[in-house]
Protein backbone atom coordinates (compact mmCIF):
# COMPACT_ATOMS: atom_id res chain seq x y z
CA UNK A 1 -17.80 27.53 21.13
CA UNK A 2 -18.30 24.22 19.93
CA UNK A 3 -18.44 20.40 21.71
CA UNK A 4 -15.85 18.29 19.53
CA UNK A 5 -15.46 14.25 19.88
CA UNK A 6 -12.70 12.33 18.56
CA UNK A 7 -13.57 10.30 15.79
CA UNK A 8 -10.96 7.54 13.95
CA UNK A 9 -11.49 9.38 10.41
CA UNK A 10 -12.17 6.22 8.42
CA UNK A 11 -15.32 6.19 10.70
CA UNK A 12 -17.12 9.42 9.81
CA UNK A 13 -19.18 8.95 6.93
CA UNK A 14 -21.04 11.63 4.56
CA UNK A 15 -24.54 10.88 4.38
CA UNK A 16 -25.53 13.09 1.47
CA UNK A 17 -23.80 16.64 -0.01
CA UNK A 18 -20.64 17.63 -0.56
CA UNK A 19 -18.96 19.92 2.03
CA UNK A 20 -16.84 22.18 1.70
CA UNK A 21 -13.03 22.72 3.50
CA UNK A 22 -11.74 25.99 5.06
CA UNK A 23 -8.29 26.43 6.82
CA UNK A 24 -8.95 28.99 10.01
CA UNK A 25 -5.97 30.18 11.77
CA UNK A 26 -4.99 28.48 15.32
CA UNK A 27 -2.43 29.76 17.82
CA UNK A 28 -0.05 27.26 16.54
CA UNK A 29 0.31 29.24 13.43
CA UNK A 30 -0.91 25.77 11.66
CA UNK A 31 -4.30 26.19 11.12
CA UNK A 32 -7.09 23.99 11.17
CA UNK A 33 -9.15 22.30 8.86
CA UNK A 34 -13.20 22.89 9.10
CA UNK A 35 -14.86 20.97 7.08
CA UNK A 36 -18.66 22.24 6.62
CA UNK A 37 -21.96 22.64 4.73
CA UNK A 38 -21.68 25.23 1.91
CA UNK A 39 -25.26 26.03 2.10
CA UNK A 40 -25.34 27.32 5.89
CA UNK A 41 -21.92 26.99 6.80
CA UNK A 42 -22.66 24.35 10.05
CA UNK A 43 -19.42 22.91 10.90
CA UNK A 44 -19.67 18.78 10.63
CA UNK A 45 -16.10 18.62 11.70
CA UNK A 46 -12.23 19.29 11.67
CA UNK A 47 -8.95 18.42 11.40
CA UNK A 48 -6.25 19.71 13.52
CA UNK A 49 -2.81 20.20 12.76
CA UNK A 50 -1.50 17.94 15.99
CA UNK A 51 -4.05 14.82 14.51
CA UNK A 52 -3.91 15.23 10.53
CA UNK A 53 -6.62 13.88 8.60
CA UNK A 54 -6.36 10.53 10.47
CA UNK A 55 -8.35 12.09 13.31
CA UNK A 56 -11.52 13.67 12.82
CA UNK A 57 -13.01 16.35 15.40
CA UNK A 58 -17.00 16.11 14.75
CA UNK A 59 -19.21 18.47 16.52
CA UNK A 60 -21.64 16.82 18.61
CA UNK A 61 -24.18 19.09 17.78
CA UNK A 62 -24.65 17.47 14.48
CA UNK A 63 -25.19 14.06 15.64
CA UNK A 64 -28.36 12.14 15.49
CA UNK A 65 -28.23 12.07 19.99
CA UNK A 66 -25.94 14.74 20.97
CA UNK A 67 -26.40 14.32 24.55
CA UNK A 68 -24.96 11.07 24.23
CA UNK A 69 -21.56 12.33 24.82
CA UNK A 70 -20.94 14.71 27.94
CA UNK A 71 -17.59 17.26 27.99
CA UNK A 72 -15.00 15.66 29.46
CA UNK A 73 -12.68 18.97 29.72
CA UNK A 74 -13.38 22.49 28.85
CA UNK A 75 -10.62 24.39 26.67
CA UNK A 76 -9.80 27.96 25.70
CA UNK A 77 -11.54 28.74 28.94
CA UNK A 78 -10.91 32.44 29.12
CA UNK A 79 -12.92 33.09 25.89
CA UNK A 80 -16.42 31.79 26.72
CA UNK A 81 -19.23 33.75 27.55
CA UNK A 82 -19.97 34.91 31.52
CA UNK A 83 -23.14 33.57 31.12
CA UNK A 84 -21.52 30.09 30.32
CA UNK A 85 -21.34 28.46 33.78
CA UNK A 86 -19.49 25.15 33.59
CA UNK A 87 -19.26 22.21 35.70
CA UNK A 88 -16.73 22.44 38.70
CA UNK A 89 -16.29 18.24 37.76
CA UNK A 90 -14.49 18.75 34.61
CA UNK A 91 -11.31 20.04 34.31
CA UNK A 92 -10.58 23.77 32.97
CA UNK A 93 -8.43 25.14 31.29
CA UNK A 94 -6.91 28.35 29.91
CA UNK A 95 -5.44 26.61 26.20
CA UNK A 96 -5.17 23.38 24.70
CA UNK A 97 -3.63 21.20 26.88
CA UNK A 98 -0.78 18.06 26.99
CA UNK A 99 -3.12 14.64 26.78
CA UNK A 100 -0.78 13.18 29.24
CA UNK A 101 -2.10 15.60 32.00
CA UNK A 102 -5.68 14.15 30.93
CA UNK A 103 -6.06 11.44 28.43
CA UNK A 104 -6.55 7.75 30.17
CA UNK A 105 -3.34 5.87 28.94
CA UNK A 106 -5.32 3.83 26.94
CA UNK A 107 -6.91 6.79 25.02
CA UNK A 108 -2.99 7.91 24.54
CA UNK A 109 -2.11 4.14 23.09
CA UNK A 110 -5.15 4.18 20.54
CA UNK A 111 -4.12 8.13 19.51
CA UNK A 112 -0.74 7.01 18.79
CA UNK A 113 -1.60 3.76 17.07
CA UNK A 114 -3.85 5.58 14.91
CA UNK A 115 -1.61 8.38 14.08
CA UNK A 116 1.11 5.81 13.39
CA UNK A 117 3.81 6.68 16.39
């Protein structure tokens, strides 16, 4: 389980180290990119297949306030714990899902720009 924000990649800076890249395997057959500390493994963040490297996935959990930044949809629902209980006011769901069903059209616009489309 892990919190991910979207991060413009030419915004996430290193502070010290050198991580190290692993591909994991995704449904899409694509993989992903995790990039993390070598000497406990922490992911810092990712790169998916649908973003590239232009688009950086950084777990909140290793920012400075990580409560800064609340869920704003729950994914790959079906595979947390039953413990887990999450919020009835954001959306669930089963898989990834299409950002038109979710994104504000603005958030769409600066994803595309970004990417180049």
């Amino acid at each position: 389980m892990a919190l991910n924000t979207f991060v413009e990649s030419k915004y996430v800076k290193l502070i010290q180290g050198k991580p190290e890249t692993l591909i994991t395997p995704t449904n899409s057959k694509d993989g992903q990119k995790i990039v993390r500390c070598p000497s406990c493994k922490i992911a810092l963040w990712g790169h998916y297949t649908g973003a590239g490297d232009i688009i950086s996935f950084v777990r909140v959990g290793t920012l400075d306030d990580p409560n800064v930044l609340k869920p704003d949809i729950h994914v790959f629902t079906p595979a947390k714990q039953d413990w887990l209980q999450l919020s009835n006011d954001v959306p669930q769901v089963d898989e990834y899902y299409q950002k038109v069903d979710y994104w504000p059209i603005e958030s769409i616009d600066r994803f595309n720009q970004v990417k180049g489309n």
